[in-house]
PDB file of N, CA and C in Angstrom:
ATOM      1  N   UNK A   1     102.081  80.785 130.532  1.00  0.00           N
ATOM      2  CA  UNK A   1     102.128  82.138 130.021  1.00  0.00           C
ATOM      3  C   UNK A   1     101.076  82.977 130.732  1.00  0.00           C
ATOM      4  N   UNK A   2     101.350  84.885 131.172  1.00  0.00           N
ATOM      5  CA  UNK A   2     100.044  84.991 131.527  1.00  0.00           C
ATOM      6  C   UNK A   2     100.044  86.430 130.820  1.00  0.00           C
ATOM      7  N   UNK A   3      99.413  87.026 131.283  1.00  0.00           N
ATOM      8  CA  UNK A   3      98.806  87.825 130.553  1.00  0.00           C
ATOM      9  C   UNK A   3      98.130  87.724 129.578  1.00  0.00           C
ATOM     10  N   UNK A   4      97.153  88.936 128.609  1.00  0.00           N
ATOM     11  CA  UNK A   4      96.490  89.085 127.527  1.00  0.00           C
ATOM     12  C   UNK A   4      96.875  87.917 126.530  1.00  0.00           C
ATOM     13  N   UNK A   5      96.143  87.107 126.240  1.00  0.00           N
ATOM     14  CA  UNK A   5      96.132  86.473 124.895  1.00  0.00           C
ATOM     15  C   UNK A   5      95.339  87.129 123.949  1.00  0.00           C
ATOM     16  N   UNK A   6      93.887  87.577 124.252  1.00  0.00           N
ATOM     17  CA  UNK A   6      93.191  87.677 123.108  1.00  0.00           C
ATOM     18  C   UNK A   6      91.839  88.325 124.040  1.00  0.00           C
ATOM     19  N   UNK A   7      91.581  89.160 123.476  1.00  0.00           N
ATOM     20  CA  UNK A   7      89.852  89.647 123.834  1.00  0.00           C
ATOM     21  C   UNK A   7      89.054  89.698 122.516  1.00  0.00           C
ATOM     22  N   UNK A   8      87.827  89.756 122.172  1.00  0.00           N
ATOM     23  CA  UNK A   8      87.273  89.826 121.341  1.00  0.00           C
ATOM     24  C   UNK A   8      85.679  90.450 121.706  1.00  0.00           C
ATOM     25  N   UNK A   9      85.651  91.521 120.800  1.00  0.00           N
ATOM     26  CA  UNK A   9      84.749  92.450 121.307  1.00  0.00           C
ATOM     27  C   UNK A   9      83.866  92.209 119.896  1.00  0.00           C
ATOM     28  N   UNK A  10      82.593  91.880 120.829  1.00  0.00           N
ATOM     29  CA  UNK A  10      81.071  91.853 119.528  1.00  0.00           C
ATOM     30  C   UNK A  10      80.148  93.443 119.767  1.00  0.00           C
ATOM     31  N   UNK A  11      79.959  93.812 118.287  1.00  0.00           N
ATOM     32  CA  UNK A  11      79.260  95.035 118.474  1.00  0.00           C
ATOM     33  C   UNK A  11      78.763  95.109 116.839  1.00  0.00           C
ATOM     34  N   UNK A  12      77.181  96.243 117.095  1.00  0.00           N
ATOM     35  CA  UNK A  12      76.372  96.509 116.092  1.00  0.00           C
ATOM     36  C   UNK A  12      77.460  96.717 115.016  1.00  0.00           C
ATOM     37  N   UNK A  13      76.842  96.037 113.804  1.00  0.00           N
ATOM     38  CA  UNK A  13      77.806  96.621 112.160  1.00  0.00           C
ATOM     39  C   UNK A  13      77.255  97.984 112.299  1.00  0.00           C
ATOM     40  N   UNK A  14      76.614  98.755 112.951  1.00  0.00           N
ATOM     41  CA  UNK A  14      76.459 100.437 112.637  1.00  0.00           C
ATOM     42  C   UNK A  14      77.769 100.753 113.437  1.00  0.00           C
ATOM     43  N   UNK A  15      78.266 100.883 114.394  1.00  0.00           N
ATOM     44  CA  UNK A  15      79.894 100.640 114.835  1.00  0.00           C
ATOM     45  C   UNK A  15      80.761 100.155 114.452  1.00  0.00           C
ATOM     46  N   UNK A  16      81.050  99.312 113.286  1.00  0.00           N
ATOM     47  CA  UNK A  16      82.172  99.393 112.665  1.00  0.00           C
ATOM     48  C   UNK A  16      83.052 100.914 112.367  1.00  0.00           C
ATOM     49  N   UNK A  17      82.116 102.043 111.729  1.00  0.00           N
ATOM     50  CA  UNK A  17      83.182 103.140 111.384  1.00  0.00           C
ATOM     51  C   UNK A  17      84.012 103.837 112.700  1.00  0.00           C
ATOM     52  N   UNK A  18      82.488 103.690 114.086  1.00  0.00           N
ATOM     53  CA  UNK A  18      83.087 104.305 114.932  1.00  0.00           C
ATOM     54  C   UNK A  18      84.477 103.724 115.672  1.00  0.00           C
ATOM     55  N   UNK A  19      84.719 102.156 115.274  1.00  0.00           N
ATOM     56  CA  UNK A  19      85.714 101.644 115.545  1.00  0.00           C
ATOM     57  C   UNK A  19      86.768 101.649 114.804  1.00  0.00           C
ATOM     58  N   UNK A  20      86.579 101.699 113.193  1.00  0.00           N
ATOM     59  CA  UNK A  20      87.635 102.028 112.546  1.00  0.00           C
ATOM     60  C   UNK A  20      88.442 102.743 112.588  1.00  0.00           C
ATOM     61  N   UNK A  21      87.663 104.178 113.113  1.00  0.00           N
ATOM     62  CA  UNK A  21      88.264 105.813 113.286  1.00  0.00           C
ATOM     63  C   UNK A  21      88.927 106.012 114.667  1.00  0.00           C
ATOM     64  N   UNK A  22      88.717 104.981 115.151  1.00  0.00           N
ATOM     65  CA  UNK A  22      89.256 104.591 116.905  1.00  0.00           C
ATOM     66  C   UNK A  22      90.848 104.015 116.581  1.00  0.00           C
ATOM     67  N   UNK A  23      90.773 103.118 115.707  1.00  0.00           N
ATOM     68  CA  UNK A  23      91.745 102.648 115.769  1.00  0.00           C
ATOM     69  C   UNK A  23      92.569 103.133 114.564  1.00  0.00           C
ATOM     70  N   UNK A  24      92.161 103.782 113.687  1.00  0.00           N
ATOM     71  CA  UNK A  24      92.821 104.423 113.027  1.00  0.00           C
ATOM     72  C   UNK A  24      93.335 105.907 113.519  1.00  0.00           C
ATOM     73  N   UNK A  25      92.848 106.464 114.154  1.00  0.00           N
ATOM     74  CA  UNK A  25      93.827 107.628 115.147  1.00  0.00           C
ATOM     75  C   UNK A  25      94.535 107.245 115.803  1.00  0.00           C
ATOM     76  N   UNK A  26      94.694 105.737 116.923  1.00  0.00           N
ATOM     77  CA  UNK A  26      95.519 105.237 117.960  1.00  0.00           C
ATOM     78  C   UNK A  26      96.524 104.700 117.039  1.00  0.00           C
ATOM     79  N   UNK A  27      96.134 103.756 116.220  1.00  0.00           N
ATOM     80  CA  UNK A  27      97.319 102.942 115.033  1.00  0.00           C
ATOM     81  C   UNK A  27      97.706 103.216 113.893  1.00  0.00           C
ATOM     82  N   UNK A  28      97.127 104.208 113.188  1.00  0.00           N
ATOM     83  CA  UNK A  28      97.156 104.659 111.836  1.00  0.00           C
ATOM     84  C   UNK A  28      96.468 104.168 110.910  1.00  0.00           C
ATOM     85  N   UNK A  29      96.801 104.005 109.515  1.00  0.00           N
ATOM     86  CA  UNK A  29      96.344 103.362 108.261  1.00  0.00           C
ATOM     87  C   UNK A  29      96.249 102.111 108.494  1.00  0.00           C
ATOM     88  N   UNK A  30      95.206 100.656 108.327  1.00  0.00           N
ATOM     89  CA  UNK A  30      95.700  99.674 108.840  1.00  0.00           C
ATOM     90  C   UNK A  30      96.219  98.862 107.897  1.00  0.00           C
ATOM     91  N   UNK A  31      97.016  97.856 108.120  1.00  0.00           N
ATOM     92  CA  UNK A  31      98.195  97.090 108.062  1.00  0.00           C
ATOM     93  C   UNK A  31      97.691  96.273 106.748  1.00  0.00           C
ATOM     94  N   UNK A  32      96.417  95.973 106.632  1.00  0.00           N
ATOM     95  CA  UNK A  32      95.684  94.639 105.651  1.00  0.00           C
ATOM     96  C   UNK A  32      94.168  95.601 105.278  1.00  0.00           C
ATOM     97  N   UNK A  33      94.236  95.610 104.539  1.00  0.00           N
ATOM     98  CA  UNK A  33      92.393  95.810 104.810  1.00  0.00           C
ATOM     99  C   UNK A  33      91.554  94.881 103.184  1.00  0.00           C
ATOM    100  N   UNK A  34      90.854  94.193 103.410  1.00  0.00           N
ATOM    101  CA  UNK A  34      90.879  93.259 102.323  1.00  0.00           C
ATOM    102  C   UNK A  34      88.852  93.250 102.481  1.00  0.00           C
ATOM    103  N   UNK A  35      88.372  93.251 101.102  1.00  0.00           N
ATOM    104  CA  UNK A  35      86.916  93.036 101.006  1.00  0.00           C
ATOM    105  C   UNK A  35      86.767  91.381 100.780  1.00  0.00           C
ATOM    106  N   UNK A  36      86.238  90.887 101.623  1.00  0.00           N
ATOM    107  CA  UNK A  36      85.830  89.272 101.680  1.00  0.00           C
ATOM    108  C   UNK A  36      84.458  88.941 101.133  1.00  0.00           C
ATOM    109  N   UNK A  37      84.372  88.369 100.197  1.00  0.00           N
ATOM    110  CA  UNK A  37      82.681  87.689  99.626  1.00  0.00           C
ATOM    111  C   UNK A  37      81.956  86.496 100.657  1.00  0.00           C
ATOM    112  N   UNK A  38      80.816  86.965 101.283  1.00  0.00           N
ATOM    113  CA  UNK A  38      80.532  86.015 102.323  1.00  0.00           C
ATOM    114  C   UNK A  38      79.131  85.872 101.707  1.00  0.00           C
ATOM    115  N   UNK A  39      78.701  84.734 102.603  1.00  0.00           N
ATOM    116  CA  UNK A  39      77.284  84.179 102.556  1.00  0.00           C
ATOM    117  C   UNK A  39      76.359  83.781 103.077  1.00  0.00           C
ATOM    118  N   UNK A  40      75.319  84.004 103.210  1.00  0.00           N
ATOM    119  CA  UNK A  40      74.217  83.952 104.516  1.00  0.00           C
ATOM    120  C   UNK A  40      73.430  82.870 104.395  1.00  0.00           C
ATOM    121  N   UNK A  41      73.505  81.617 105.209  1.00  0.00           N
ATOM    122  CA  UNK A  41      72.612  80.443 105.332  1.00  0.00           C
ATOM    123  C   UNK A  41      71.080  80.739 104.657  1.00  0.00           C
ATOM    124  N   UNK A  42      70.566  81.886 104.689  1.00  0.00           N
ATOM    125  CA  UNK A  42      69.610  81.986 103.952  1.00  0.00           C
ATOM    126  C   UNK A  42      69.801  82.282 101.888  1.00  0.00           C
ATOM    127  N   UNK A  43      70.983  82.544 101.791  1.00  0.00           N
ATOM    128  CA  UNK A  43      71.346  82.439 100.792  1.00  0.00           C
ATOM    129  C   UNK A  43      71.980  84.210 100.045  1.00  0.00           C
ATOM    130  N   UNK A  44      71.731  85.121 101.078  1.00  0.00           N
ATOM    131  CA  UNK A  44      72.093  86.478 100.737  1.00  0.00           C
ATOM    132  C   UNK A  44      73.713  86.403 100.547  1.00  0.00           C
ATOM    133  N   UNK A  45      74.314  87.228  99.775  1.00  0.00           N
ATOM    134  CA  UNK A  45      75.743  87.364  99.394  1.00  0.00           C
ATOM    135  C   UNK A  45      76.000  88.997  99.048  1.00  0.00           C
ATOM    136  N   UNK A  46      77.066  89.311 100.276  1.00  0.00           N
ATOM    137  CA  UNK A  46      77.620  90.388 101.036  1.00  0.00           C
ATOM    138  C   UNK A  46      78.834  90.234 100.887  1.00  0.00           C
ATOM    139  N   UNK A  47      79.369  91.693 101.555  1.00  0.00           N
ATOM    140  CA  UNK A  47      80.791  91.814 101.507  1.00  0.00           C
ATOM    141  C   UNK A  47      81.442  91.932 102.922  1.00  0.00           C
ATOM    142  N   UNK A  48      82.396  91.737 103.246  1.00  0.00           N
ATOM    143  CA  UNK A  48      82.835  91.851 104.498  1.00  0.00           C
ATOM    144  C   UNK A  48      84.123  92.528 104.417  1.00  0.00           C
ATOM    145  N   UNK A  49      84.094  93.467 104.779  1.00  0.00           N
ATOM    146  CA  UNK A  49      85.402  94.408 105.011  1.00  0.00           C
ATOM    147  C   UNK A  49      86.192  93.915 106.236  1.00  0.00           C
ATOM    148  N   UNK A  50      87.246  93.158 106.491  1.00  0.00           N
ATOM    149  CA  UNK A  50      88.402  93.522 107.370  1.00  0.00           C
ATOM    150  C   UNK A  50      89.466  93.866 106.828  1.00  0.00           C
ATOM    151  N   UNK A  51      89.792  94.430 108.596  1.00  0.00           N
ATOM    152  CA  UNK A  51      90.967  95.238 108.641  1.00  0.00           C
ATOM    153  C   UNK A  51      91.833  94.896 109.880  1.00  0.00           C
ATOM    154  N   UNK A  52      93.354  94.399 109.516  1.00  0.00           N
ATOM    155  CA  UNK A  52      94.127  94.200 110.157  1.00  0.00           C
ATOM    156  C   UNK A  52      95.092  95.034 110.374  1.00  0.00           C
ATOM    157  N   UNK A  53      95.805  95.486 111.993  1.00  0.00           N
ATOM    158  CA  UNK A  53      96.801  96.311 112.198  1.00  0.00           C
ATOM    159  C   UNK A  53      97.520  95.589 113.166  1.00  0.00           C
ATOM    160  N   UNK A  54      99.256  95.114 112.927  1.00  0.00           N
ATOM    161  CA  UNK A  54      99.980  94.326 113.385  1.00  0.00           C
ATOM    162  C   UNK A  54     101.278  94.646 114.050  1.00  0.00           C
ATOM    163  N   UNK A  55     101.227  94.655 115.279  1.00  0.00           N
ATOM    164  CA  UNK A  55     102.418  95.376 115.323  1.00  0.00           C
ATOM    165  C   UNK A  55     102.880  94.818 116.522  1.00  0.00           C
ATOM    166  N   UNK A  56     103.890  94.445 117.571  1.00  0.00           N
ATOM    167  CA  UNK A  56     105.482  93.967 117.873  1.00  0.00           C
ATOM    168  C   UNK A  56     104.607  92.653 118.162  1.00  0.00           C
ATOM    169  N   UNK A  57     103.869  93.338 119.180  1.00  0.00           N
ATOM    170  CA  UNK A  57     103.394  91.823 120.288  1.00  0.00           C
ATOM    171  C   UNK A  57     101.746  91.553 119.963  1.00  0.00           C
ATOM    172  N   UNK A  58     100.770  92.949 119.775  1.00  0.00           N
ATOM    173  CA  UNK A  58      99.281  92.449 119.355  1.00  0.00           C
ATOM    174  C   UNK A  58      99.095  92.769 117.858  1.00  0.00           C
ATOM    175  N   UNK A  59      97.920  91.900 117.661  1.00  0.00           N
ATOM    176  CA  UNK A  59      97.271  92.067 116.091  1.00  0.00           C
ATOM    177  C   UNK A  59      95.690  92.716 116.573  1.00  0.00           C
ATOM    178  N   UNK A  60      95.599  93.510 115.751  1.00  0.00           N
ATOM    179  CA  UNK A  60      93.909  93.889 115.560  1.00  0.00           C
ATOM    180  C   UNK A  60      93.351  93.519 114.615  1.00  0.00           C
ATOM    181  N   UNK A  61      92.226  92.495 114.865  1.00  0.00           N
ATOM    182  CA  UNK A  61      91.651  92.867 113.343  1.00  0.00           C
ATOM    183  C   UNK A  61      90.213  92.853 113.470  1.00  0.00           C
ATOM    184  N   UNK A  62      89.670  94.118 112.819  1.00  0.00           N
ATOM    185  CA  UNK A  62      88.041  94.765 112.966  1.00  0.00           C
ATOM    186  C   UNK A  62      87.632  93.883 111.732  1.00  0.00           C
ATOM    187  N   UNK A  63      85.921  93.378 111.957  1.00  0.00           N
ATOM    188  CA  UNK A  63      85.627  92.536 110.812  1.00  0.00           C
ATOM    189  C   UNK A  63      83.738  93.819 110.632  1.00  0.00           C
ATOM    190  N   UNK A  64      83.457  94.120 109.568  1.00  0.00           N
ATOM    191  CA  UNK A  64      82.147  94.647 109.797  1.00  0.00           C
ATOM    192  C   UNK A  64      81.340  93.590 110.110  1.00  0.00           C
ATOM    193  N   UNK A  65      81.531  92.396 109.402  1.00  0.00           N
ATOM    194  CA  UNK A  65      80.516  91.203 109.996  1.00  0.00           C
ATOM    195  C   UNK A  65      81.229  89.985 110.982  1.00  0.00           C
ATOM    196  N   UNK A  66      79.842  89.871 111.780  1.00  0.00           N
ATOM    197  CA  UNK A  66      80.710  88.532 112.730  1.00  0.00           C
ATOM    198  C   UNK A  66      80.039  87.159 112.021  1.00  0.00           C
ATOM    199  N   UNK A  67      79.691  86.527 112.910  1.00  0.00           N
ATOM    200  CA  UNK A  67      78.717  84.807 112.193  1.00  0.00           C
ATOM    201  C   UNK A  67      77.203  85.744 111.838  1.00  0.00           C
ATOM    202  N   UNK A  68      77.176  86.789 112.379  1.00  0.00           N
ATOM    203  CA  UNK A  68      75.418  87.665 111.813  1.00  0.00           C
ATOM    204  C   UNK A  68      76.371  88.722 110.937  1.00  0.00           C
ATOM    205  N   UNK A  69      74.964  89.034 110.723  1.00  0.00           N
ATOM    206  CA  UNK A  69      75.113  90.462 109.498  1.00  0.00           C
ATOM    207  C   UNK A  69      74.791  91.505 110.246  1.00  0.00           C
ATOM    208  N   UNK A  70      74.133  91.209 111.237  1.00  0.00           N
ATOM    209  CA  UNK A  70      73.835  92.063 112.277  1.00  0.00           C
ATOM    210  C   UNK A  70      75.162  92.519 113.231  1.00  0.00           C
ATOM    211  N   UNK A  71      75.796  92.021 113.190  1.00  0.00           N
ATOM    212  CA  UNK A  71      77.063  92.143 114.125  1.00  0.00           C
ATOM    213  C   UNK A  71      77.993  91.769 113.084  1.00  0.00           C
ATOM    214  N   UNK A  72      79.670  92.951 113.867  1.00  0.00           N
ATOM    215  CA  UNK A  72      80.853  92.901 113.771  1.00  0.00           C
ATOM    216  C   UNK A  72      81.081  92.024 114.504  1.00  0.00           C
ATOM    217  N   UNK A  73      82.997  92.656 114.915  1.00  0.00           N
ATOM    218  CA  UNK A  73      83.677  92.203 115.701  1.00  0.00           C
ATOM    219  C   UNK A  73      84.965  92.605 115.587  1.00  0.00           C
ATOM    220  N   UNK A  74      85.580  93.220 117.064  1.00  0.00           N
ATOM    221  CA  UNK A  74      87.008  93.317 117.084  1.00  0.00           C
ATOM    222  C   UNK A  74      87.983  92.379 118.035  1.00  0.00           C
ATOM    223  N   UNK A  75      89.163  91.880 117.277  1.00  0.00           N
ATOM    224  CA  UNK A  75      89.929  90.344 118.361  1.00  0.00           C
ATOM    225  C   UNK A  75      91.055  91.440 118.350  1.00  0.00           C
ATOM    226  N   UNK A  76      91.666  91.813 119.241  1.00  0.00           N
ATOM    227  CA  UNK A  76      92.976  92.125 119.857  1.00  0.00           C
ATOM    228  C   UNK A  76      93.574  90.847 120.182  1.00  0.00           C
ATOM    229  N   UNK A  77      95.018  90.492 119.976  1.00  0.00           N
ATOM    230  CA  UNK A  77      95.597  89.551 120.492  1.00  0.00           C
ATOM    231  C   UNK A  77      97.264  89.093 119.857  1.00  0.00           C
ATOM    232  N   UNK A  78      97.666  88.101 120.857  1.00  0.00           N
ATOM    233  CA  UNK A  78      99.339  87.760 120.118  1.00  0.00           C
ATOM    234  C   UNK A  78      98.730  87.136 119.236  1.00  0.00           C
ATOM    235  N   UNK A  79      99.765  87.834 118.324  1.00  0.00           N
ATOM    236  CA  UNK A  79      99.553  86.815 117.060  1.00  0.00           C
ATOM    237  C   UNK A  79      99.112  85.060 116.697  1.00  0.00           C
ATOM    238  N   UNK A  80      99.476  84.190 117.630  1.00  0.00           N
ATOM    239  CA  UNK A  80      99.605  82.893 117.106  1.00  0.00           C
ATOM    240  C   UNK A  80      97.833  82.604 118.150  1.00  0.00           C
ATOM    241  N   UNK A  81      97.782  83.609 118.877  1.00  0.00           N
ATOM    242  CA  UNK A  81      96.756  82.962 119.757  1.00  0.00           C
ATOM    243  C   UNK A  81      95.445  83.701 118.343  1.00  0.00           C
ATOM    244  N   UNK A  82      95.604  84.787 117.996  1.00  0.00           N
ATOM    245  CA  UNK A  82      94.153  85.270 116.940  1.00  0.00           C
ATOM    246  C   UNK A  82      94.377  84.432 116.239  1.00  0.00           C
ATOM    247  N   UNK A  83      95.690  84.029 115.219  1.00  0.00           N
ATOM    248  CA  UNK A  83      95.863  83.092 113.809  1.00  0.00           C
ATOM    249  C   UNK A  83      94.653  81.975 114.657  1.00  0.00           C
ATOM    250  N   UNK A  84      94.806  81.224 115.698  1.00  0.00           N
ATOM    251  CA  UNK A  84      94.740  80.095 115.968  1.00  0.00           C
ATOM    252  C   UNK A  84      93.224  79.965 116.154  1.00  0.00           C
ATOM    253  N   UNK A  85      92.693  81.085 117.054  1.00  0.00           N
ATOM    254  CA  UNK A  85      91.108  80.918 117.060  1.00  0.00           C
ATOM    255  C   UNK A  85      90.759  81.424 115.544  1.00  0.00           C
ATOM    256  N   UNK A  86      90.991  82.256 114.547  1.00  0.00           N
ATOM    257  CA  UNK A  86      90.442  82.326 112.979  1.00  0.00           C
ATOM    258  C   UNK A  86      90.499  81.265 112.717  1.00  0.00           C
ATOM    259  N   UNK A  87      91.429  80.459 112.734  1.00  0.00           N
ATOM    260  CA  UNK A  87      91.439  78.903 112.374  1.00  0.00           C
ATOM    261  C   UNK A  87      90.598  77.767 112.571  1.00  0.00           C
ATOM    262  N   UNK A  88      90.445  78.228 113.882  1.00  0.00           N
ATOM    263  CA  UNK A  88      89.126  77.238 114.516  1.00  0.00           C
ATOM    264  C   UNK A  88      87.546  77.387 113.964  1.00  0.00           C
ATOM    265  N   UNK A  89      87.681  79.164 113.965  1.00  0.00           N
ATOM    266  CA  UNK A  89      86.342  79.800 113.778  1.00  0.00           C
ATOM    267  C   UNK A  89      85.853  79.439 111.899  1.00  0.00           C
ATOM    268  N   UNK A  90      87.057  79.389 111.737  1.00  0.00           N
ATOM    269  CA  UNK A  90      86.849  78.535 109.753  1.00  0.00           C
ATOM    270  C   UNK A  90      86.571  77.804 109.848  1.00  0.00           C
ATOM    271  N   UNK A  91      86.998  76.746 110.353  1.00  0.00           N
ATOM    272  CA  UNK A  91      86.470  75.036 110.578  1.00  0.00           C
ATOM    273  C   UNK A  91      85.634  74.751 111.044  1.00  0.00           C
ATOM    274  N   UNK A  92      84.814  75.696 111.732  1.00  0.00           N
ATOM    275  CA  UNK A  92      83.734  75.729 112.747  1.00  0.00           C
ATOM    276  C   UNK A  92      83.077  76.114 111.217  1.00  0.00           C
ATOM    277  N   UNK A  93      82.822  77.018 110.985  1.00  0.00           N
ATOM    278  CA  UNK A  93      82.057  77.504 109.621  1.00  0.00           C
ATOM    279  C   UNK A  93      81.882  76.293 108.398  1.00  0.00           C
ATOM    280  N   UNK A  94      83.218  75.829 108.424  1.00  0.00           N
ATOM    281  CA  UNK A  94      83.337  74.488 106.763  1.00  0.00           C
ATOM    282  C   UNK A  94      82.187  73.154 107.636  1.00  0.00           C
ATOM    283  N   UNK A  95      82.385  73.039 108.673  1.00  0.00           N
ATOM    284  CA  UNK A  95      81.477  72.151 109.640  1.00  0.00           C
ATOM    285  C   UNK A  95      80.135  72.343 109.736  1.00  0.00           C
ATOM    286  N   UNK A  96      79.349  73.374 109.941  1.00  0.00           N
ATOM    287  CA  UNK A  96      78.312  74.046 110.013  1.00  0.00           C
ATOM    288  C   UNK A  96      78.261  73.832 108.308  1.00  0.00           C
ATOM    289  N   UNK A  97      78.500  74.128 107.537  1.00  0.00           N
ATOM    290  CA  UNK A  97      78.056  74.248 105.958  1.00  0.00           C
ATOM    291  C   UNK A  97      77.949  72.738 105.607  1.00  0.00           C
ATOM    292  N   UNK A  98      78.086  71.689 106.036  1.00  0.00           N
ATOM    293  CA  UNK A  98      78.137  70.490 105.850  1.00  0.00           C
ATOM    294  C   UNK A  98      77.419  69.910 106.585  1.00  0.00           C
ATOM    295  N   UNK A  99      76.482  70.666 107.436  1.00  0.00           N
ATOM    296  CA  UNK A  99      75.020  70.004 107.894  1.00  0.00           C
ATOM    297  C   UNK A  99      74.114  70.825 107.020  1.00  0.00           C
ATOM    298  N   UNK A 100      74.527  71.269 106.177  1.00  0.00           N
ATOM    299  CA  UNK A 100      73.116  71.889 105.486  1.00  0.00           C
ATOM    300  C   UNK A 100      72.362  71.803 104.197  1.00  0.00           C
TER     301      UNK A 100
END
């Protein structure tokens, strides 16, 4: 296969809105937008706003937090290739919580 599978762009959580409003003028309203309860190895408990917009061939989905609190993140990509690294990037996380 060639072309684009997937890019994934890391940037300050103070850029989340400026990315939201990016992709909400290019794509519209987005597709999912869901508040997630997360948790910080030091023990802090936050919220994580993503937002998914899905459409023929790519998925977007903007997260305000990445593995920091300090950082987002936006994954453009075909669908089965983003499902597949979120998948990994969970198991990577349930793995990491089980050395600690």
């Amino acid at each position: 296969m060639t072309g684009l599978r997937m890019s994934i762009f890391h940037l300050p959580k103070g850029d989340f809105g400026i990315m939201d409003q990016a992709f909400q003028t290019r794509y519209g309203t987005p597709h999912t937008t869901r508040d997630v309860p997360m948790q910080t190895r030091a023990g802090a408990v936050f919220t994580n706003t993503v937002k998914t917009w899905t459409g023929k061939t790519l998925t977007i989905r903007l997260e305000r937090y990445s593995n920091k609190i300090t950082h987002g993140h936006a994954a453009i990509g075909k669908g089965v290739y983003l499902d597949e690294f979120l998948r990994v990037q969970k198991e990577k996380g349930k793995d990491a919580a089980k050395g600690l």
